[in-house]
PDB file of N, CA and C in Angstrom:
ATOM      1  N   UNK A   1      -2.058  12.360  -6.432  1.00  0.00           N
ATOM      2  CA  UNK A   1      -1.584  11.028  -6.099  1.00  0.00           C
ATOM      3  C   UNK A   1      -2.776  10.235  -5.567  1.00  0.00           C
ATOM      4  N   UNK A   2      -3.578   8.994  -6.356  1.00  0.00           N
ATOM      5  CA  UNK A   2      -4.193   8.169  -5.593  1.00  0.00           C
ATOM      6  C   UNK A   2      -3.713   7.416  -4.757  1.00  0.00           C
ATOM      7  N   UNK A   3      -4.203   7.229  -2.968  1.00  0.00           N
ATOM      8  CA  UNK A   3      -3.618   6.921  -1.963  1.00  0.00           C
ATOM      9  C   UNK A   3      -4.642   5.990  -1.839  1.00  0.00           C
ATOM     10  N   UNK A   4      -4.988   5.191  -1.271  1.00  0.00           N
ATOM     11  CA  UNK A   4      -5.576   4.118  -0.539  1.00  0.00           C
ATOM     12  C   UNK A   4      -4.991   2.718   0.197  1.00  0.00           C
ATOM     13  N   UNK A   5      -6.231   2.248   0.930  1.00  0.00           N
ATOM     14  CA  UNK A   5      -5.908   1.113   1.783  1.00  0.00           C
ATOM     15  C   UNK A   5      -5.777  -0.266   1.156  1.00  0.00           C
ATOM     16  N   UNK A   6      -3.851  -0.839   1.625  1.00  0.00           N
ATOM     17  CA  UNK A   6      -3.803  -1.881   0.667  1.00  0.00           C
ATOM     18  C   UNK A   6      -3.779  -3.486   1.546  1.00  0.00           C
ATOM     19  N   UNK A   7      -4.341  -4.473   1.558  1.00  0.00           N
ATOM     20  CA  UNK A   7      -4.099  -5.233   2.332  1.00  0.00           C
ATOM     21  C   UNK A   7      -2.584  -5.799   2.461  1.00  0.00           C
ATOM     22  N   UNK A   8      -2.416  -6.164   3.383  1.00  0.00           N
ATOM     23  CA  UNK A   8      -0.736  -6.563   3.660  1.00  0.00           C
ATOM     24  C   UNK A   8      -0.404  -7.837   4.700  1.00  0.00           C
ATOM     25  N   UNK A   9      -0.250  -8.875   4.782  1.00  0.00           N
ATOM     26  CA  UNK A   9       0.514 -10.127   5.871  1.00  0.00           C
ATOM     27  C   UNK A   9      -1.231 -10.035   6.975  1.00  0.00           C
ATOM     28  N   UNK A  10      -2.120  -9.330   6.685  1.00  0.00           N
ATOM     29  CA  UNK A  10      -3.603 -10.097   7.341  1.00  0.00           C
ATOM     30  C   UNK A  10      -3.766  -8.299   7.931  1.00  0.00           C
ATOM     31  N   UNK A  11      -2.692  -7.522   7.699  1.00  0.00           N
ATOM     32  CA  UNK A  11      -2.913  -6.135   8.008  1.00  0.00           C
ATOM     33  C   UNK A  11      -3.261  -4.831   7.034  1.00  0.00           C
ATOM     34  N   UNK A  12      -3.605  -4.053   7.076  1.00  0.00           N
ATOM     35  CA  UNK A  12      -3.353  -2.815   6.134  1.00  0.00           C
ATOM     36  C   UNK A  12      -2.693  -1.437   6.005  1.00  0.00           C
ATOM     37  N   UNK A  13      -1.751  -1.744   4.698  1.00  0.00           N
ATOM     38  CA  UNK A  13      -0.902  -0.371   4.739  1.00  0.00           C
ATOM     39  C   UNK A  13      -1.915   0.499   3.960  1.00  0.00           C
ATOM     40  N   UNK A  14      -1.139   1.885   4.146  1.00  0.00           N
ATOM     41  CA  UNK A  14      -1.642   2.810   2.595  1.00  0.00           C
ATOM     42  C   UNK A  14      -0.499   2.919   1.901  1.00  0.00           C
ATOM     43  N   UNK A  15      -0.792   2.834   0.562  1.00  0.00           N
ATOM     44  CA  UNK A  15      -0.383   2.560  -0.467  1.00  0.00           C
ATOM     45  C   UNK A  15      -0.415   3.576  -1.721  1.00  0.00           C
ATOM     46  N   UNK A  16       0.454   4.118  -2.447  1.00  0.00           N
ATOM     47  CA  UNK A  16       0.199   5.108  -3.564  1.00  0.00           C
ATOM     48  C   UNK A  16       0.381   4.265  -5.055  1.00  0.00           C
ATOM     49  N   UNK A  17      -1.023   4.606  -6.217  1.00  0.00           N
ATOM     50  CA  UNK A  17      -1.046   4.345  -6.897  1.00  0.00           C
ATOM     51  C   UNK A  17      -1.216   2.580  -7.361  1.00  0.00           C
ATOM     52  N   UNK A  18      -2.211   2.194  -6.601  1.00  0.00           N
ATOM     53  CA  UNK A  18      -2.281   0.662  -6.934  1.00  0.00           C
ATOM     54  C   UNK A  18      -2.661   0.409  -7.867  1.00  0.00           C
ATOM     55  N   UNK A  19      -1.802  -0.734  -8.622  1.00  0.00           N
ATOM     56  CA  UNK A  19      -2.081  -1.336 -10.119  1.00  0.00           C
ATOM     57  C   UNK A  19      -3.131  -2.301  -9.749  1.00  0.00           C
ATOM     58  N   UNK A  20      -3.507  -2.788 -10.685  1.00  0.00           N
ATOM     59  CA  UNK A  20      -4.383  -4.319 -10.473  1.00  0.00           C
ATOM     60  C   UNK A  20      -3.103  -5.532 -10.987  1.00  0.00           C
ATOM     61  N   UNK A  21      -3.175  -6.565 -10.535  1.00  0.00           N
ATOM     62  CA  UNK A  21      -2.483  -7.495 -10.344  1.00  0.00           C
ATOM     63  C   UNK A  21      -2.682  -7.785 -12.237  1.00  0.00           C
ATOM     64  N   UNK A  22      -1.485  -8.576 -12.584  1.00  0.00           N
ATOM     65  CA  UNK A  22      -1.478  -8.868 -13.997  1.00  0.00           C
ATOM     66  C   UNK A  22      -2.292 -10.126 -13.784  1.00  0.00           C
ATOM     67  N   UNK A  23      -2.841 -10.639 -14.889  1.00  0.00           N
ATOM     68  CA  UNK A  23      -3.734 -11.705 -14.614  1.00  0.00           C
ATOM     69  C   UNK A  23      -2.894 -12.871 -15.448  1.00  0.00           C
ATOM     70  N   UNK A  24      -1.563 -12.226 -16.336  1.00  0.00           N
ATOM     71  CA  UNK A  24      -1.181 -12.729 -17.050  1.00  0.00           C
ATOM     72  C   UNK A  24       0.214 -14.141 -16.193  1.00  0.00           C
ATOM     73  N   UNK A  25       0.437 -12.987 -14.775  1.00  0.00           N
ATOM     74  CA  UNK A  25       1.204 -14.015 -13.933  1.00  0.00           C
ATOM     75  C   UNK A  25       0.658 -14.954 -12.596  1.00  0.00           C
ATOM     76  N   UNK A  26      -0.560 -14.757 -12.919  1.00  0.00           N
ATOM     77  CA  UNK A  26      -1.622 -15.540 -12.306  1.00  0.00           C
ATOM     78  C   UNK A  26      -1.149 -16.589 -12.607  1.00  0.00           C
ATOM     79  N   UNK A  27      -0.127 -17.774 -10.614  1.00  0.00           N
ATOM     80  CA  UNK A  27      -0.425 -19.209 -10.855  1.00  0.00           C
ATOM     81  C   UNK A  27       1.097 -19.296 -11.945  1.00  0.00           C
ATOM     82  N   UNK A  28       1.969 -18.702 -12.055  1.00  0.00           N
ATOM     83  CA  UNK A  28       3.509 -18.398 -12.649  1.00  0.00           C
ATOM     84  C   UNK A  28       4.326 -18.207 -11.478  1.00  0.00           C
ATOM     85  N   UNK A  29       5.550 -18.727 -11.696  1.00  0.00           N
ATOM     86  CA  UNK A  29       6.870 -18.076 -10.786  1.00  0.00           C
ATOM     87  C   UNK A  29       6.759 -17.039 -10.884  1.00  0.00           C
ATOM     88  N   UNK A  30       6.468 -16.022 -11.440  1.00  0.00           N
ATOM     89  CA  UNK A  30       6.711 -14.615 -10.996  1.00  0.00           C
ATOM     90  C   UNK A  30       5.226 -13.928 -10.175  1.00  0.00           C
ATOM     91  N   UNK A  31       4.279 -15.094 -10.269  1.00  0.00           N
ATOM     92  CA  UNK A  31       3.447 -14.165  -9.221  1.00  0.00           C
ATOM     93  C   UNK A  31       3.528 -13.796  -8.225  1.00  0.00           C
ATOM     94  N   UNK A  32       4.471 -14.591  -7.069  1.00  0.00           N
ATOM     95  CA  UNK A  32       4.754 -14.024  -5.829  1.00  0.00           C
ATOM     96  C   UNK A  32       5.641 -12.706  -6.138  1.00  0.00           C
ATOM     97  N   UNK A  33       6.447 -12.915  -6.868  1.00  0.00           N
ATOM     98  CA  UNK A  33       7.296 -11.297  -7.137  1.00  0.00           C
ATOM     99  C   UNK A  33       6.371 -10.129  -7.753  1.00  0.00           C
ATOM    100  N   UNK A  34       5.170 -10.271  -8.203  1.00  0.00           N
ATOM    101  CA  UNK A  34       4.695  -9.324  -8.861  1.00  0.00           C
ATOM    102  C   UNK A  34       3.270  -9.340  -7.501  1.00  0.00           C
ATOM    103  N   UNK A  35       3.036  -9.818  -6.998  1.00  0.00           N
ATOM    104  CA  UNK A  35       1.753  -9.398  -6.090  1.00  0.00           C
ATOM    105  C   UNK A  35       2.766  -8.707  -4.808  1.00  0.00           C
ATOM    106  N   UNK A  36       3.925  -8.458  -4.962  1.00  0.00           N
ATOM    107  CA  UNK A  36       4.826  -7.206  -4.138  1.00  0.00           C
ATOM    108  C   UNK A  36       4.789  -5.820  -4.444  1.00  0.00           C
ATOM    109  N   UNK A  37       4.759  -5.958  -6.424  1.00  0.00           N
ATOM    110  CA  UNK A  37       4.373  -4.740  -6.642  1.00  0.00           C
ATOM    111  C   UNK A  37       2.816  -4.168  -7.653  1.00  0.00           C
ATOM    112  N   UNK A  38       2.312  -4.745  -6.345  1.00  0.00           N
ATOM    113  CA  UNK A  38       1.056  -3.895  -6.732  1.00  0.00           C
ATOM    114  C   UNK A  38       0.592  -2.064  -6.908  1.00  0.00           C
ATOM    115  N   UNK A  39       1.318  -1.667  -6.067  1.00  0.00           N
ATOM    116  CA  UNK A  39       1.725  -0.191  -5.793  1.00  0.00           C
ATOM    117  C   UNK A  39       2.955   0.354  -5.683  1.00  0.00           C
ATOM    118  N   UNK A  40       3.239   1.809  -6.226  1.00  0.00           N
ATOM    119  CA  UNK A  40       4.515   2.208  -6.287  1.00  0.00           C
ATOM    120  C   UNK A  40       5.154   2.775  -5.219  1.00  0.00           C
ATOM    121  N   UNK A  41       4.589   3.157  -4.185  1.00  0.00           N
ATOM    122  CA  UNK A  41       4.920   3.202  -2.798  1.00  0.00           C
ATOM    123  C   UNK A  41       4.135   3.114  -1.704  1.00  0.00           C
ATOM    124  N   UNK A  42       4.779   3.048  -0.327  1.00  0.00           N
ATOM    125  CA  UNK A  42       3.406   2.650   0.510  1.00  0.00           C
ATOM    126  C   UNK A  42       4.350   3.621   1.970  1.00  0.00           C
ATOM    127  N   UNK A  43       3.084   4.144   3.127  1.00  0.00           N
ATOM    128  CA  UNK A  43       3.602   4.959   3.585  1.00  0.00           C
ATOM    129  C   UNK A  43       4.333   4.467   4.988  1.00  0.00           C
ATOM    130  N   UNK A  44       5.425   5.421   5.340  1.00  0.00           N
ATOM    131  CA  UNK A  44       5.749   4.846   6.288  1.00  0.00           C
ATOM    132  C   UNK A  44       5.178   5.335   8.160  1.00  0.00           C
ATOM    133  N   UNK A  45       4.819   6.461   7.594  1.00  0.00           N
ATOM    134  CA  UNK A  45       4.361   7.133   9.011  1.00  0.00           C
ATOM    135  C   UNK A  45       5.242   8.371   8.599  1.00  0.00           C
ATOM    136  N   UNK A  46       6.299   8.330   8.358  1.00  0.00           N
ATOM    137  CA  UNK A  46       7.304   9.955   8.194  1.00  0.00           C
ATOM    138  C   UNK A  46       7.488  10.023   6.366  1.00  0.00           C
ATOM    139  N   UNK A  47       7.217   9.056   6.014  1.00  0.00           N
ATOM    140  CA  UNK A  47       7.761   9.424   4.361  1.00  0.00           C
ATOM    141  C   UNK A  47       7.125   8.423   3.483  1.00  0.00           C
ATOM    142  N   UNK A  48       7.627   8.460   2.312  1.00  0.00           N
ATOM    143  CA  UNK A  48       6.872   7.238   1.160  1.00  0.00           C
ATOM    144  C   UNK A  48       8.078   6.307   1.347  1.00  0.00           C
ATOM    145  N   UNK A  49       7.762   4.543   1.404  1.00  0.00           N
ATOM    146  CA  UNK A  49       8.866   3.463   1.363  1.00  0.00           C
ATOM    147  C   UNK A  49       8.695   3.119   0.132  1.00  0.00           C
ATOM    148  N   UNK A  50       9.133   1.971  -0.380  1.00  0.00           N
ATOM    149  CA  UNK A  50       9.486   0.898  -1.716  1.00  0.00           C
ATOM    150  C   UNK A  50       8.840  -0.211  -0.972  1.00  0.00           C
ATOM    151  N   UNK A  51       8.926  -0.350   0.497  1.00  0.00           N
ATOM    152  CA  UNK A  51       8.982  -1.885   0.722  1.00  0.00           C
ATOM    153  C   UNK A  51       7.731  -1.931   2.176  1.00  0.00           C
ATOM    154  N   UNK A  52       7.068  -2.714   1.606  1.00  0.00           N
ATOM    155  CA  UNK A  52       5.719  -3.158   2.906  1.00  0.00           C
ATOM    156  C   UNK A  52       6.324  -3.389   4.002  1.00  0.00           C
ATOM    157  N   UNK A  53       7.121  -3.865   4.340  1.00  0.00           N
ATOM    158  CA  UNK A  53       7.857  -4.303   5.505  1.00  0.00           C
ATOM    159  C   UNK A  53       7.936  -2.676   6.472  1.00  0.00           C
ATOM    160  N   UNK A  54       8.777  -1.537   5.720  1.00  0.00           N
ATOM    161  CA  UNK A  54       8.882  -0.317   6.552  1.00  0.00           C
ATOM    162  C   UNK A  54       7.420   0.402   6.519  1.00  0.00           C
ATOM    163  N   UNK A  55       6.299   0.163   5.507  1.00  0.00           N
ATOM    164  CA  UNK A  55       5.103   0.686   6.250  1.00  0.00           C
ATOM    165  C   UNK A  55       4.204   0.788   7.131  1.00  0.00           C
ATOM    166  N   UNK A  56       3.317   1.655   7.745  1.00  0.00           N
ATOM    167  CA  UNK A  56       2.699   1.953   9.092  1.00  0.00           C
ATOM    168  C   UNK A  56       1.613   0.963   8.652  1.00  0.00           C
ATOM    169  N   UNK A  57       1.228   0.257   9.854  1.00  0.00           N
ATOM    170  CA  UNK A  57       0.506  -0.818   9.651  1.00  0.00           C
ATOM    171  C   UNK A  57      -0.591  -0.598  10.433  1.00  0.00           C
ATOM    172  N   UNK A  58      -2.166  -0.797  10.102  1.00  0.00           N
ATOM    173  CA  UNK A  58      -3.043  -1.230  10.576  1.00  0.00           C
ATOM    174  C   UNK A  58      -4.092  -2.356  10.657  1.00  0.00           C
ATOM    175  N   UNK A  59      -4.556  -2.286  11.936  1.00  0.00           N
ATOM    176  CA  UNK A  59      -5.652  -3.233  11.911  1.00  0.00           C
ATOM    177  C   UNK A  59      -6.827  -3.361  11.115  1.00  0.00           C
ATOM    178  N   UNK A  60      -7.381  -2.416  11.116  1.00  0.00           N
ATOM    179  CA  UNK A  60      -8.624  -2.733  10.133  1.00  0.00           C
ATOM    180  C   UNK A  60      -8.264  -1.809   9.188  1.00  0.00           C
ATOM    181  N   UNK A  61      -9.104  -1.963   7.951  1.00  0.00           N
ATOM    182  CA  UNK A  61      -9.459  -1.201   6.886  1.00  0.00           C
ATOM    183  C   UNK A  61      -9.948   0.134   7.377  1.00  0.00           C
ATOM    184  N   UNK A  62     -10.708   0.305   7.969  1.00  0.00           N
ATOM    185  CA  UNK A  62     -10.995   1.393   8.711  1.00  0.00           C
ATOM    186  C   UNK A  62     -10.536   2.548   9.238  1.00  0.00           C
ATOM    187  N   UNK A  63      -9.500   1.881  10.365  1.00  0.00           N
ATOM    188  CA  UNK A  63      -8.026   3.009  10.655  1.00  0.00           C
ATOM    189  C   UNK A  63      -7.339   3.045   9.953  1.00  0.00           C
ATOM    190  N   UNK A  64      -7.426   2.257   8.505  1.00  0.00           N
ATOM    191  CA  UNK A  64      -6.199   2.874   7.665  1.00  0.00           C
ATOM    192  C   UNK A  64      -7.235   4.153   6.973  1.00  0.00           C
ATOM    193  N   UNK A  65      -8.346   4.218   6.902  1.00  0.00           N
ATOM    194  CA  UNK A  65      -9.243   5.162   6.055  1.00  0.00           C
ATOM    195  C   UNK A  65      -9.158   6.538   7.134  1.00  0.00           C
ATOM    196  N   UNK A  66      -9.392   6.197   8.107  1.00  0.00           N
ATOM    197  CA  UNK A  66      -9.324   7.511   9.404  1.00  0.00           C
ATOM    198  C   UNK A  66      -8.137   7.948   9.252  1.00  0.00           C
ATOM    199  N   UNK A  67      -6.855   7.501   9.325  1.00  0.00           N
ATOM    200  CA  UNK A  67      -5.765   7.866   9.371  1.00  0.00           C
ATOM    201  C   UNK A  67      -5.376   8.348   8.074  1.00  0.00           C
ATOM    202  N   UNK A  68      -5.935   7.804   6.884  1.00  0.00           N
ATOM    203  CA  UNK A  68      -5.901   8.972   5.454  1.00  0.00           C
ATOM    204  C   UNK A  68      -6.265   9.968   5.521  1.00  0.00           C
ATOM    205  N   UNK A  69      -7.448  10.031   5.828  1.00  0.00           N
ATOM    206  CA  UNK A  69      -8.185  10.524   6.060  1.00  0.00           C
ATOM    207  C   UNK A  69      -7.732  12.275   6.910  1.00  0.00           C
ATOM    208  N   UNK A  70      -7.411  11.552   8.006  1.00  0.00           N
ATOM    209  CA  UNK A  70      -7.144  12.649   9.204  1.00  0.00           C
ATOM    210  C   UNK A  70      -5.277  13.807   8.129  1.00  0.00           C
ATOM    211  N   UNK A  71      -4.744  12.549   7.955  1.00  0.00           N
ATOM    212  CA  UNK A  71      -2.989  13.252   6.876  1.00  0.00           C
ATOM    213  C   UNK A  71      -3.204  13.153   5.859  1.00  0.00           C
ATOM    214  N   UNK A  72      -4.087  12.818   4.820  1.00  0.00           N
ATOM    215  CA  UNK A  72      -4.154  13.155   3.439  1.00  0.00           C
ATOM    216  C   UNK A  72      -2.612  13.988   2.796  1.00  0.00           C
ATOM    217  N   UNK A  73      -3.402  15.331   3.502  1.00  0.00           N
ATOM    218  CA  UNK A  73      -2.628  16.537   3.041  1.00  0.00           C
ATOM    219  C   UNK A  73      -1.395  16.282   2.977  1.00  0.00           C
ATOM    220  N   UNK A  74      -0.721  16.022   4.362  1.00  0.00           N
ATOM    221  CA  UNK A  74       0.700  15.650   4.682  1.00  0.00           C
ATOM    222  C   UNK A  74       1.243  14.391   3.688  1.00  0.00           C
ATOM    223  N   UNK A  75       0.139  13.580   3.698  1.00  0.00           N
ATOM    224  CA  UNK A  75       0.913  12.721   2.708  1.00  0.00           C
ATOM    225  C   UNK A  75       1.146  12.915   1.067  1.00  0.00           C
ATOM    226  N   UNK A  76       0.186  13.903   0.606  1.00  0.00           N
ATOM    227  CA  UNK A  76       0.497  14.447  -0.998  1.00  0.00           C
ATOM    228  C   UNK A  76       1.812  15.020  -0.922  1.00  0.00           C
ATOM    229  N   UNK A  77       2.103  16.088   0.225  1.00  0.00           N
ATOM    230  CA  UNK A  77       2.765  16.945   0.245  1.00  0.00           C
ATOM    231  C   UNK A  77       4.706  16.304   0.750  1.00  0.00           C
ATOM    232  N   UNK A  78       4.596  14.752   0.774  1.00  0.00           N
ATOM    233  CA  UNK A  78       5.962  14.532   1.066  1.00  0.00           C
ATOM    234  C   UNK A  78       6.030  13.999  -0.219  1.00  0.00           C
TER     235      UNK A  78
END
């Protein structure tokens, strides 16, 4: 599972499996609905969510990399 740090509301979640944004709804009504799903889940602290809102949030880019970093494991493994 590729995991990484996704930006979120000026914060950062981690995130599984990020797409790149379509370029095709670039500046369309559906871009605000589609820059939601950039990734297919994002974590919550106890499990994988659907929705940014229930994920563990950090301040910098940084502690979201330490904190991968440190649960990796735990997070492949839910």
């Amino acid at each position: 599972m590729d995991i990484e740090p996704f930006p979120d509301s000026g914060l950062w979640i981690l995130a599984a499996n990020v797409r790149p944004p379509n370029v095709n709804d670039i500046g369309t009504s559906h871009a605000q609905e589609t820059s939601q799903n950039h990734y297919e889940k994002c974590w919550t602290g106890e499990g994988w969510g659907g929705v940014a809102s229930a994920a563990l949030r950090f301040e910098t880019r940084l502690e979201a990399e330490d904190y991968l970093n440190a649960n990796r494991h735990q997070m492949e493994q839910a």
